[in-house]
ModelCIF file with pLDDT and N, C-alpha, C, O atoms, coordinates in Angstrom:
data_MODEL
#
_entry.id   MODEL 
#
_entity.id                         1 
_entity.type                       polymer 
_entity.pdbx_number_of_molecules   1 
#
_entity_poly.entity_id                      1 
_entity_poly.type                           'polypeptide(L)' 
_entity_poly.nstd_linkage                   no 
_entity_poly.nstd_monomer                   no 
_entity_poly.pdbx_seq_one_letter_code       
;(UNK)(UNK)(UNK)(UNK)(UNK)(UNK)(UNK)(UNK)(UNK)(UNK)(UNK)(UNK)(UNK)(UNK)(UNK)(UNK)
(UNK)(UNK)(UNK)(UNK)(UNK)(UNK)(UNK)(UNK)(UNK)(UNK)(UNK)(UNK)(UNK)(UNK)(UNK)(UNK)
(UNK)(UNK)(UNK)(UNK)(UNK)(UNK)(UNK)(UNK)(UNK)(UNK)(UNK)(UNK)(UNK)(UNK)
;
_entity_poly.pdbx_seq_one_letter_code_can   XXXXXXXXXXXXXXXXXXXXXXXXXXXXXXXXXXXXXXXXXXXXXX 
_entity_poly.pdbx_strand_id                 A 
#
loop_
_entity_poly_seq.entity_id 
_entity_poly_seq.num 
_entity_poly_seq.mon_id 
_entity_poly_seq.hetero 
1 1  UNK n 
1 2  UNK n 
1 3  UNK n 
1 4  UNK n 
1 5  UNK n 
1 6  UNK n 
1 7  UNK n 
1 8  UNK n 
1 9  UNK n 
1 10 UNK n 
1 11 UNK n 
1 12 UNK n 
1 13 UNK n 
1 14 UNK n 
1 15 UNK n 
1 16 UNK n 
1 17 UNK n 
1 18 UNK n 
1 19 UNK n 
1 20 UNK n 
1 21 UNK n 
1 22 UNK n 
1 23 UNK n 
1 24 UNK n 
1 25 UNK n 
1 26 UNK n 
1 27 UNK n 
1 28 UNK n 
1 29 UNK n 
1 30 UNK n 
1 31 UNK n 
1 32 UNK n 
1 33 UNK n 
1 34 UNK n 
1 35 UNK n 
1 36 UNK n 
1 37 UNK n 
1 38 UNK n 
1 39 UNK n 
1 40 UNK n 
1 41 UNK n 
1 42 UNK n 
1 43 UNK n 
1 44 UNK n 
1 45 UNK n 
1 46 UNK n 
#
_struct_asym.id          A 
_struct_asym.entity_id   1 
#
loop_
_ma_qa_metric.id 
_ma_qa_metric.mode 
_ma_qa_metric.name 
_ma_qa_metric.software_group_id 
_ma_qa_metric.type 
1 global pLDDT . pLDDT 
2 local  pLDDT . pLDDT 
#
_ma_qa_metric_global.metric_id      1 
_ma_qa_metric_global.metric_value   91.52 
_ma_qa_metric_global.model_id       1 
_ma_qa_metric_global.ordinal_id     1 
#
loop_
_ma_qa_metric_local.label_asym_id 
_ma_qa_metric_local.label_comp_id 
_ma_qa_metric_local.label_seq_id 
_ma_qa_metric_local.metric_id 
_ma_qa_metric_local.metric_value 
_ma_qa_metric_local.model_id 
_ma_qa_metric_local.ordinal_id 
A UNK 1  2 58.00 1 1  
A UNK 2  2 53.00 1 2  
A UNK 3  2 62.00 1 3  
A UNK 4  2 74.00 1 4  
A UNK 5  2 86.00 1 5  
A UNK 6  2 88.00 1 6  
A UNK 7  2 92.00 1 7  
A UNK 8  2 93.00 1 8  
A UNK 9  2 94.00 1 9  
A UNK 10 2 94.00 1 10 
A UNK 11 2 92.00 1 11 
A UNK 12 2 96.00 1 12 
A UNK 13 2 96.00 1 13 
A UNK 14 2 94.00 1 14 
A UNK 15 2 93.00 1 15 
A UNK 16 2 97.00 1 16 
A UNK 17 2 96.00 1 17 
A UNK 18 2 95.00 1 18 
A UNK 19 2 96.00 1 19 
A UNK 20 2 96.00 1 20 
A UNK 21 2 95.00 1 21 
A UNK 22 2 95.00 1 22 
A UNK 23 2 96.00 1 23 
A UNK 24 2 96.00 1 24 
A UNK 25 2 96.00 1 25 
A UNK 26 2 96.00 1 26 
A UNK 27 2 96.00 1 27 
A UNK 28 2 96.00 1 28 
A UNK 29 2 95.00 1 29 
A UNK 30 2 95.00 1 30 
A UNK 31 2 94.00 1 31 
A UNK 32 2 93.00 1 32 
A UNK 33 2 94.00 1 33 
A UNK 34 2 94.00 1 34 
A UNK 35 2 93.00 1 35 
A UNK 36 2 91.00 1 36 
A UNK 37 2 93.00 1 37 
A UNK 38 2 94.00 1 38 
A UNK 39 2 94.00 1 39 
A UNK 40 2 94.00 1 40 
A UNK 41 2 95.00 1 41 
A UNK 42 2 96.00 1 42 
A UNK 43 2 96.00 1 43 
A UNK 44 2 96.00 1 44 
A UNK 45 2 96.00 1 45 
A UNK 46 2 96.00 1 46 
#
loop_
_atom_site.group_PDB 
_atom_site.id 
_atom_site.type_symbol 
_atom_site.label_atom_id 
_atom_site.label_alt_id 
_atom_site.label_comp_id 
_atom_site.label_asym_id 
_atom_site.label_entity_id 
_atom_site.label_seq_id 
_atom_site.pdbx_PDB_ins_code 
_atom_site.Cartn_x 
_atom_site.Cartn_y 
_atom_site.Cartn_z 
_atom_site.occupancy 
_atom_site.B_iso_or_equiv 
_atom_site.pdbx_formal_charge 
_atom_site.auth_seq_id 
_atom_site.auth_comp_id 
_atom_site.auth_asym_id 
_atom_site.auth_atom_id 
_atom_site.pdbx_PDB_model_num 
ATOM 1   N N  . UNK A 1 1  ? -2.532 9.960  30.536  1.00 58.00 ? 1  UNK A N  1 
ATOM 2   C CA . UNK A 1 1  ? -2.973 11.352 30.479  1.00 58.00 ? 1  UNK A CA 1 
ATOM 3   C C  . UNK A 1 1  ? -1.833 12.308 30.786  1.00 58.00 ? 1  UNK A C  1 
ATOM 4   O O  . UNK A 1 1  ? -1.675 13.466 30.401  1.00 58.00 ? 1  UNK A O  1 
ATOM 5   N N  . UNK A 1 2  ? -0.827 11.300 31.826  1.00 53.00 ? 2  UNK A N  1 
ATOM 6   C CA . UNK A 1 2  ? 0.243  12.648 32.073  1.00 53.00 ? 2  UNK A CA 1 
ATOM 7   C C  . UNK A 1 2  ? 0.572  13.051 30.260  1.00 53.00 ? 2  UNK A C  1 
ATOM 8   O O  . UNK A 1 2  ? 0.370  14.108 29.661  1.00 53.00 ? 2  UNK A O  1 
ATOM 9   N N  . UNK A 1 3  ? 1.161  11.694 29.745  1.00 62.00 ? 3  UNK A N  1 
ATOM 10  C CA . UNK A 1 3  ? 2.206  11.977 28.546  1.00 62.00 ? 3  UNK A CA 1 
ATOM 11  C C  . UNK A 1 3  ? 1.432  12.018 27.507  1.00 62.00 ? 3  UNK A C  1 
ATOM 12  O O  . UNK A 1 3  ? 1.670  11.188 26.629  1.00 62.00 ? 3  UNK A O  1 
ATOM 13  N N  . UNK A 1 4  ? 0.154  13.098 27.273  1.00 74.00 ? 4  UNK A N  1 
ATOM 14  C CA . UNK A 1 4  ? -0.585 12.941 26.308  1.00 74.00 ? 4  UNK A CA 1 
ATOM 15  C C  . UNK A 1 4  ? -0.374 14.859 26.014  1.00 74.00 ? 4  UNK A C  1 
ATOM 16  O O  . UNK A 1 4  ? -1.254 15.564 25.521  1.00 74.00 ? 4  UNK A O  1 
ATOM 17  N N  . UNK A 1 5  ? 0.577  15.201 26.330  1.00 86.00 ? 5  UNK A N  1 
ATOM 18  C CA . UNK A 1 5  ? 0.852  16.575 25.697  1.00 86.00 ? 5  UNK A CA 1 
ATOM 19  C C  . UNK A 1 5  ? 1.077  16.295 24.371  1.00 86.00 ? 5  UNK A C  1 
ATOM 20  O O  . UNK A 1 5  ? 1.583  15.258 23.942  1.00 86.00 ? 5  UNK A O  1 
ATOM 21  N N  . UNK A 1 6  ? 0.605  17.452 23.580  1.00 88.00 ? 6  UNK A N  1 
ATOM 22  C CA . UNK A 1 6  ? 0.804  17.792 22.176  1.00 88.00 ? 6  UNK A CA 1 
ATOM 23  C C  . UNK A 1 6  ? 2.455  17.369 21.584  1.00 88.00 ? 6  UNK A C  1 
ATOM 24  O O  . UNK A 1 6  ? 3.503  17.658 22.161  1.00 88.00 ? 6  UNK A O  1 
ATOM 25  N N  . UNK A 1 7  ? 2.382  16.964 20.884  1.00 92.00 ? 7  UNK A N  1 
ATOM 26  C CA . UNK A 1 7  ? 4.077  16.864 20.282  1.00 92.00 ? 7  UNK A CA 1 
ATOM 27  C C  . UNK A 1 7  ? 4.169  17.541 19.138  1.00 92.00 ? 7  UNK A C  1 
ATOM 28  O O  . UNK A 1 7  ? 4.188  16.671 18.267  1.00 92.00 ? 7  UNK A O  1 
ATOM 29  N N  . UNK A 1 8  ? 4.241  18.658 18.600  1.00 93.00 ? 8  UNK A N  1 
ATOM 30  C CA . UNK A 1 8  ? 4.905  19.197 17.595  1.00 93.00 ? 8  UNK A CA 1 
ATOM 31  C C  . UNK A 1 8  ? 5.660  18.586 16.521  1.00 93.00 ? 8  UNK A C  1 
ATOM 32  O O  . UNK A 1 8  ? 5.391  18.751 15.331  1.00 93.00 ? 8  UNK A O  1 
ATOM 33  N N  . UNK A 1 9  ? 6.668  17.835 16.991  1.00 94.00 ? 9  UNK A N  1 
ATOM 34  C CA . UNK A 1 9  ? 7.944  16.991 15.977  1.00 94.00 ? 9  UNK A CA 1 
ATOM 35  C C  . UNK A 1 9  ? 6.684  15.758 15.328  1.00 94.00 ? 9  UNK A C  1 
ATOM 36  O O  . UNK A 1 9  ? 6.545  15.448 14.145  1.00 94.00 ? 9  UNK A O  1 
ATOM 37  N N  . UNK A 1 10 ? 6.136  15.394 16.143  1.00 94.00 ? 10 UNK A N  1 
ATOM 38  C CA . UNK A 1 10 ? 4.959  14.469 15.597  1.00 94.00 ? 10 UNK A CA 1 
ATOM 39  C C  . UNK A 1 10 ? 4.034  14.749 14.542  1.00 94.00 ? 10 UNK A C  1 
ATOM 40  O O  . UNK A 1 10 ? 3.943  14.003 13.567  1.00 94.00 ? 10 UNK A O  1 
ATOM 41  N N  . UNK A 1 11 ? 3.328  15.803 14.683  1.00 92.00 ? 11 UNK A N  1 
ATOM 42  C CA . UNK A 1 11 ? 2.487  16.586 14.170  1.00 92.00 ? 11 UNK A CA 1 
ATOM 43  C C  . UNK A 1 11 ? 3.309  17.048 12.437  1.00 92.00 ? 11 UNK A C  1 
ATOM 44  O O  . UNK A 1 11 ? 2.934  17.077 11.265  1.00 92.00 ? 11 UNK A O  1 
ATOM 45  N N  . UNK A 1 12 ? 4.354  17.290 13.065  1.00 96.00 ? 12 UNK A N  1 
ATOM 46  C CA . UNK A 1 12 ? 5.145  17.575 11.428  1.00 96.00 ? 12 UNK A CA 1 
ATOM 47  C C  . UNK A 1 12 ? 5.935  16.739 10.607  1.00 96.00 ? 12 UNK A C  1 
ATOM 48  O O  . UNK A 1 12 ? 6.469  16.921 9.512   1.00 96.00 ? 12 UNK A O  1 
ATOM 49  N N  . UNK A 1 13 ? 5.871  15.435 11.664  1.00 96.00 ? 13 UNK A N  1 
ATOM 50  C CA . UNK A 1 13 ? 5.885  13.818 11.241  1.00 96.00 ? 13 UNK A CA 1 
ATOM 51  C C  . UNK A 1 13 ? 5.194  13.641 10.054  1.00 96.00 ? 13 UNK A C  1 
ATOM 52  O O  . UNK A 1 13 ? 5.429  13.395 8.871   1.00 96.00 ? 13 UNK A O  1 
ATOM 53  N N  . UNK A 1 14 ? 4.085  13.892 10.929  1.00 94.00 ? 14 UNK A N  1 
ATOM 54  C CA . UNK A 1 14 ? 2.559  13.640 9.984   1.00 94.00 ? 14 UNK A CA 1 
ATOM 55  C C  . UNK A 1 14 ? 2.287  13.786 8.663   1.00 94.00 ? 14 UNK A C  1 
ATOM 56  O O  . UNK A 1 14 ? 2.057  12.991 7.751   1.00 94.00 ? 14 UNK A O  1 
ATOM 57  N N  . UNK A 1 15 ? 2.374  15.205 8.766   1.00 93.00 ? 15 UNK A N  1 
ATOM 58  C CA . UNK A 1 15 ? 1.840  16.251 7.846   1.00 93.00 ? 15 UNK A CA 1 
ATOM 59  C C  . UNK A 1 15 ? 2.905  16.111 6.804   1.00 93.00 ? 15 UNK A C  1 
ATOM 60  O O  . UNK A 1 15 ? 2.715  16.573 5.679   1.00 93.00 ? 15 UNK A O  1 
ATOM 61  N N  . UNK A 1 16 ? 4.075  15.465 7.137   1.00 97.00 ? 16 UNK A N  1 
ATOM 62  C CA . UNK A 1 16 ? 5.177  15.520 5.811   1.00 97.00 ? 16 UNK A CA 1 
ATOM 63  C C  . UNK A 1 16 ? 5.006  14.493 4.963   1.00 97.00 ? 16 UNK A C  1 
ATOM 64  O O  . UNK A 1 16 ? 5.079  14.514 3.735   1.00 97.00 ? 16 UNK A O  1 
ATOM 65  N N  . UNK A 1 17 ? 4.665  13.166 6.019   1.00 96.00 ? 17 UNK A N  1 
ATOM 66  C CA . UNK A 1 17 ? 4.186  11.809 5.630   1.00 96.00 ? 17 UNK A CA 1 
ATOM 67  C C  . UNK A 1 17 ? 3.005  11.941 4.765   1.00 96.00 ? 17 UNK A C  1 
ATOM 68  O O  . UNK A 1 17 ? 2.817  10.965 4.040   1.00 96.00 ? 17 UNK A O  1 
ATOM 69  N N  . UNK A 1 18 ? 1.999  13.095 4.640   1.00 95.00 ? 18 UNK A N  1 
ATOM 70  C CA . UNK A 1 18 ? 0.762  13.150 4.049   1.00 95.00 ? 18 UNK A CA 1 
ATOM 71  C C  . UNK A 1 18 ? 0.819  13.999 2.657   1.00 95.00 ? 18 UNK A C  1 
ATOM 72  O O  . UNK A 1 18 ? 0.047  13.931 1.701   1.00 95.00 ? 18 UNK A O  1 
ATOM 73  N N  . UNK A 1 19 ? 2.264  15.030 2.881   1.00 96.00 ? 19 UNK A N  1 
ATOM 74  C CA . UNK A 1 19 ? 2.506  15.330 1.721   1.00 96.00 ? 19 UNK A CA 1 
ATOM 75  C C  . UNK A 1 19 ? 3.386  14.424 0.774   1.00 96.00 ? 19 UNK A C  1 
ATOM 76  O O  . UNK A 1 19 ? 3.032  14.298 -0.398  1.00 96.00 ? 19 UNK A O  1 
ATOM 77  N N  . UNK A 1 20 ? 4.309  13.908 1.153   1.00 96.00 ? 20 UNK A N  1 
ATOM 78  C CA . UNK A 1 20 ? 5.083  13.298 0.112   1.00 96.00 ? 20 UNK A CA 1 
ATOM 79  C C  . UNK A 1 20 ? 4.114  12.064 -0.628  1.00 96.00 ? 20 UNK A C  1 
ATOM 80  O O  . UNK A 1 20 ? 4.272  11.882 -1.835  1.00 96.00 ? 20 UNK A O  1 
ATOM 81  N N  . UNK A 1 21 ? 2.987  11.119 0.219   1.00 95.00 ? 21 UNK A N  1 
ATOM 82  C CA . UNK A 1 21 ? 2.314  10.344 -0.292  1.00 95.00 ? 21 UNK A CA 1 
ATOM 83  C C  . UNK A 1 21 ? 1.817  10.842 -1.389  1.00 95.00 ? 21 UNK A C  1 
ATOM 84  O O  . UNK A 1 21 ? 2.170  10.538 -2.528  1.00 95.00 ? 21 UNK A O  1 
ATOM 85  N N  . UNK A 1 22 ? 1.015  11.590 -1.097  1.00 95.00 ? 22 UNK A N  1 
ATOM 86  C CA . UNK A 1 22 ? 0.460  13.035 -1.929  1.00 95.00 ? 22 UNK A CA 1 
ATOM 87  C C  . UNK A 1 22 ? 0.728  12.971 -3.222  1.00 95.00 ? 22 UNK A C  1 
ATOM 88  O O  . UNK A 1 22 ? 0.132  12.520 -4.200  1.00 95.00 ? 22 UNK A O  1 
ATOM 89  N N  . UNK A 1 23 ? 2.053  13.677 -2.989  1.00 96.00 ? 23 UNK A N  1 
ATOM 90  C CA . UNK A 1 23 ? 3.191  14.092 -4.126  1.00 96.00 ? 23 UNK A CA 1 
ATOM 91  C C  . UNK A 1 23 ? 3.491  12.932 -5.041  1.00 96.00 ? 23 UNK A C  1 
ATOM 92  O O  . UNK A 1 23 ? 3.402  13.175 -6.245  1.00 96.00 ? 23 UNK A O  1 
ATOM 93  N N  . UNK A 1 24 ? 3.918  11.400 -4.586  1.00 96.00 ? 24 UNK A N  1 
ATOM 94  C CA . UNK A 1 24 ? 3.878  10.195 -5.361  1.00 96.00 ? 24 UNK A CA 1 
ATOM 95  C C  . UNK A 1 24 ? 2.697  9.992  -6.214  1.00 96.00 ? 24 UNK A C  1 
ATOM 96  O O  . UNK A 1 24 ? 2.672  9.660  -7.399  1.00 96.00 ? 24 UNK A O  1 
ATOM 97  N N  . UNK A 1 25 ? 1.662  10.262 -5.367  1.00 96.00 ? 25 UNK A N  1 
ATOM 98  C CA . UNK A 1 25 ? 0.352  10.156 -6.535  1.00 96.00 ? 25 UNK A CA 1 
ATOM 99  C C  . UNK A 1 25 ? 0.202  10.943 -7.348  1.00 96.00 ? 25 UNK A C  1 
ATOM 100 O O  . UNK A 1 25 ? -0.132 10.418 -8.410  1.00 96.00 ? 25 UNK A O  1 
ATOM 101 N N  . UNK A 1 26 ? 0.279  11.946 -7.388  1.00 96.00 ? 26 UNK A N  1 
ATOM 102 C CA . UNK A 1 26 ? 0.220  13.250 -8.179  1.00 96.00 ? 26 UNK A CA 1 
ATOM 103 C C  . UNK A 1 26 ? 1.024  13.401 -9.214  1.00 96.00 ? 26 UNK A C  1 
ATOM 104 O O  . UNK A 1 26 ? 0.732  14.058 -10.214 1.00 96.00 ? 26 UNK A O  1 
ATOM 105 N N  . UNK A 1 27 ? 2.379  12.634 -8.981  1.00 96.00 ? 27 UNK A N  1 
ATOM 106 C CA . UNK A 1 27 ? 3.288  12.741 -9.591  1.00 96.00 ? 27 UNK A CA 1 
ATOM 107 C C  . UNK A 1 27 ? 3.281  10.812 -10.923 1.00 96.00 ? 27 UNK A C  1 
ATOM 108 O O  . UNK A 1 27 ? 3.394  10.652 -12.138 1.00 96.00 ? 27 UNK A O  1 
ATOM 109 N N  . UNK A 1 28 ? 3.183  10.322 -10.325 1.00 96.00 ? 28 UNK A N  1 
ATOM 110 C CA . UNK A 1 28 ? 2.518  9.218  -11.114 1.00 96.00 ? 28 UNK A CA 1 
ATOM 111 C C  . UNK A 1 28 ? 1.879  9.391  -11.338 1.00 96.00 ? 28 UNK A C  1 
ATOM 112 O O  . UNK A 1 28 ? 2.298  9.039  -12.440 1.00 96.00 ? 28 UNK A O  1 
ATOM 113 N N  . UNK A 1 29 ? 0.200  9.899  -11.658 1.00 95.00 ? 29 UNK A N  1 
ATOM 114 C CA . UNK A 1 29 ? -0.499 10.330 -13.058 1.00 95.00 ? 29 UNK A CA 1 
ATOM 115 C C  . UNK A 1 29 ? -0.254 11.223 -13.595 1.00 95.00 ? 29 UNK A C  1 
ATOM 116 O O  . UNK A 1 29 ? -1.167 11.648 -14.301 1.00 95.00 ? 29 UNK A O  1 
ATOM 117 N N  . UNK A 1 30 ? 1.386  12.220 -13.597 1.00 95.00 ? 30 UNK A N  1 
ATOM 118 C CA . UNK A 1 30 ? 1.624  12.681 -14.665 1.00 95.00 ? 30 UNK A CA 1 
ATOM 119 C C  . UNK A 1 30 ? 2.782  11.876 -15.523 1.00 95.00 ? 30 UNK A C  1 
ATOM 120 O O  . UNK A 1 30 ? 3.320  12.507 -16.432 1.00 95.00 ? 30 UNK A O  1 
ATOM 121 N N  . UNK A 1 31 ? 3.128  10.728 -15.318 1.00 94.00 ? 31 UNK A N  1 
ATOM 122 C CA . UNK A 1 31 ? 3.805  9.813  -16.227 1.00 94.00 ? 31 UNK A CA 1 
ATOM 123 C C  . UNK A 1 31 ? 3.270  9.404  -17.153 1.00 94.00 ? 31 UNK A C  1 
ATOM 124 O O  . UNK A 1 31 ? 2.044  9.431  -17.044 1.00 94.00 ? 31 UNK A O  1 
ATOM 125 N N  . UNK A 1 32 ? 3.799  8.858  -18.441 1.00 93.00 ? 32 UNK A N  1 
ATOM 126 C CA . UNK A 1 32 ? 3.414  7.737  -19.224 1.00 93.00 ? 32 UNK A CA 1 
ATOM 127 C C  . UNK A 1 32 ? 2.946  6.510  -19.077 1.00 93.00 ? 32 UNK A C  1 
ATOM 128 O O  . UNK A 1 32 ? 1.947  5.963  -19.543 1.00 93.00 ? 32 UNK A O  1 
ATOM 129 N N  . UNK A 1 33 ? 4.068  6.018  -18.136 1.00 94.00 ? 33 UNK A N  1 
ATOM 130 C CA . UNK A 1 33 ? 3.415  4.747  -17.757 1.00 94.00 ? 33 UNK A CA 1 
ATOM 131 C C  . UNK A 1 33 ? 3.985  4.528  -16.284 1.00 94.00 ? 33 UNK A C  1 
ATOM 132 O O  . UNK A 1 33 ? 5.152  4.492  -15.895 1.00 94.00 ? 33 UNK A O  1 
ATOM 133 N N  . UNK A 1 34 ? 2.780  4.394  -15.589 1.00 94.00 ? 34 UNK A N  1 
ATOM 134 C CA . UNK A 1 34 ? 2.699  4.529  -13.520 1.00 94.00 ? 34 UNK A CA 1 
ATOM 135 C C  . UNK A 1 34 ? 3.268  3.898  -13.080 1.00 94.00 ? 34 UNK A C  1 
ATOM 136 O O  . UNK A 1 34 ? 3.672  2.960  -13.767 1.00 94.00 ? 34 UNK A O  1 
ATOM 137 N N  . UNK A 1 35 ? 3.709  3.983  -11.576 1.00 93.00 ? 35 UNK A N  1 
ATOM 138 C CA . UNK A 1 35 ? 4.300  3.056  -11.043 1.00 93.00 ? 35 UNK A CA 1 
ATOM 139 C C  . UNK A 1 35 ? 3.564  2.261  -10.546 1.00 93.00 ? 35 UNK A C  1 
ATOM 140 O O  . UNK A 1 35 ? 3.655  1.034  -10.490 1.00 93.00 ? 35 UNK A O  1 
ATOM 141 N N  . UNK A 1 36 ? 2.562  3.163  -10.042 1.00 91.00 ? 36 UNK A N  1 
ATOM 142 C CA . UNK A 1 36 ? 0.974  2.448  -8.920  1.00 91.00 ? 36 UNK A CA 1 
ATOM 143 C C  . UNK A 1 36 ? 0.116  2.048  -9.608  1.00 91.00 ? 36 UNK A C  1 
ATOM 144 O O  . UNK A 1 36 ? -0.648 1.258  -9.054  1.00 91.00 ? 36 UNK A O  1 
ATOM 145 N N  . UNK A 1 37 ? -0.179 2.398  -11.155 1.00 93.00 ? 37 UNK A N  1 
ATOM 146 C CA . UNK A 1 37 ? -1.555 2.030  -11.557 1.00 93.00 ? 37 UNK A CA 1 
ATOM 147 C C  . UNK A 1 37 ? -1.149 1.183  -12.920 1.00 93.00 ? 37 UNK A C  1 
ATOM 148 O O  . UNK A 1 37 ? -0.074 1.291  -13.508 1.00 93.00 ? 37 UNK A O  1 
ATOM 149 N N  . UNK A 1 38 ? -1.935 0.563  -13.185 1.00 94.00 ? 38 UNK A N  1 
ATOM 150 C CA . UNK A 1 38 ? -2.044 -0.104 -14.181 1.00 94.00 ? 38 UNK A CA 1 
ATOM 151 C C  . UNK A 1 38 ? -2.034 0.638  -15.697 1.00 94.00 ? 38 UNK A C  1 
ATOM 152 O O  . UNK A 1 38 ? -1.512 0.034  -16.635 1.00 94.00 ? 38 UNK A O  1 
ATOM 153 N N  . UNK A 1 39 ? -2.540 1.767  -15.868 1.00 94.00 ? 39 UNK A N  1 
ATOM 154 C CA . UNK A 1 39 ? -2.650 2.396  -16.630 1.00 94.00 ? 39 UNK A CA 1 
ATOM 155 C C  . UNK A 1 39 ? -2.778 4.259  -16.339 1.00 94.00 ? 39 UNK A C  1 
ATOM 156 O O  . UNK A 1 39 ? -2.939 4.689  -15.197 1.00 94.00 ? 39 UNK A O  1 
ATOM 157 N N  . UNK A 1 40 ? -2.707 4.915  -17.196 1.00 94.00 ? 40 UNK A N  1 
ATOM 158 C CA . UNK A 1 40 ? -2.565 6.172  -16.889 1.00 94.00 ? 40 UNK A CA 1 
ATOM 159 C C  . UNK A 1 40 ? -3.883 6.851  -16.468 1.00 94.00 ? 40 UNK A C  1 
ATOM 160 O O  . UNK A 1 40 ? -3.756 7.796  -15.689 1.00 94.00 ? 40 UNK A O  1 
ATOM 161 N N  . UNK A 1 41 ? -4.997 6.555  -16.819 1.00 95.00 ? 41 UNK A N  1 
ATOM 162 C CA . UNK A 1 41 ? -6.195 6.695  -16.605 1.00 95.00 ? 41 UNK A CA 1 
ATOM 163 C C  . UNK A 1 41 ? -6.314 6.604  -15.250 1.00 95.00 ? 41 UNK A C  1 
ATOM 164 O O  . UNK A 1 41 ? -6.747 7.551  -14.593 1.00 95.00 ? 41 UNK A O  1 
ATOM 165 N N  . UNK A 1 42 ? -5.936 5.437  -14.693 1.00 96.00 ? 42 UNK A N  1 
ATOM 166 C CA . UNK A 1 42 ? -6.244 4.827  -13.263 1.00 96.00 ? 42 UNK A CA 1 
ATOM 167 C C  . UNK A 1 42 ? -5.530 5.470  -12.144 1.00 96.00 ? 42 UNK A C  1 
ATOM 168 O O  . UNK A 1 42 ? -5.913 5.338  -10.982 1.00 96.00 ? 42 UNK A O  1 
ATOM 169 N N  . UNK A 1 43 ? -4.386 6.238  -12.512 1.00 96.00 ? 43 UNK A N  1 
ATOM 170 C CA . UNK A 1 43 ? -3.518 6.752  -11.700 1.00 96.00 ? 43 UNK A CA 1 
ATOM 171 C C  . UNK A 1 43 ? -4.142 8.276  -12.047 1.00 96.00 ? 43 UNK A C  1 
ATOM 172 O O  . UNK A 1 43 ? -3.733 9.182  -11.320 1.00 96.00 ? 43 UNK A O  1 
ATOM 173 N N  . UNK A 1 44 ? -4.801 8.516  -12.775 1.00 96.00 ? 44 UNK A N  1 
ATOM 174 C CA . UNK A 1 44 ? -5.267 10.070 -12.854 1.00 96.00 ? 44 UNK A CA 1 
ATOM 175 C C  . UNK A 1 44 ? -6.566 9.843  -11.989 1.00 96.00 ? 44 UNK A C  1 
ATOM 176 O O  . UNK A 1 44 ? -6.687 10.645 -11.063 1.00 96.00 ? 44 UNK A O  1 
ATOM 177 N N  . UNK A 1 45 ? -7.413 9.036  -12.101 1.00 96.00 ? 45 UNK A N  1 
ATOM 178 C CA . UNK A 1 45 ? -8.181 8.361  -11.058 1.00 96.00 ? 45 UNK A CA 1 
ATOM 179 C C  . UNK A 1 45 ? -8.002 8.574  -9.965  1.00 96.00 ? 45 UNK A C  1 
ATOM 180 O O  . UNK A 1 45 ? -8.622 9.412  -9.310  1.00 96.00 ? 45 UNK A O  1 
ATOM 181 N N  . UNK A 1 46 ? -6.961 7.727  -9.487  1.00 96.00 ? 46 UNK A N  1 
ATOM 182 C CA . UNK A 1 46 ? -6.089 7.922  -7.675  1.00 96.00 ? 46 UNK A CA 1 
ATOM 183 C C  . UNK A 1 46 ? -6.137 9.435  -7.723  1.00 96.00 ? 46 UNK A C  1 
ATOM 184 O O  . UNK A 1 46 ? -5.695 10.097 -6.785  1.00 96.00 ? 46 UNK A O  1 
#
């Protein structure tokens, strides 16, 4: 409980980690052919 203060640098850890995932998906169903999905359909899916 002492070391359970808020961390900031963490928090924007996070949130960067949640955009770039993001961004990979988003960005693979606008390809031809995905990195993640089997087909283009499936990654517009994701």
């Amino acid at each position: 409980k002492d070391e359970a203060a808020f961390d900031r640098a963490e928090f924007s850890r996070l949130f960067s980690r949640v955009r770039s995932e993001c961004s990979s998906v988003v960005l693979d169903a606008e390809k031809k052919r995905p990195l993640f999905s089997k087909d283009g359909a499936s990654a517009v899916a994701k």
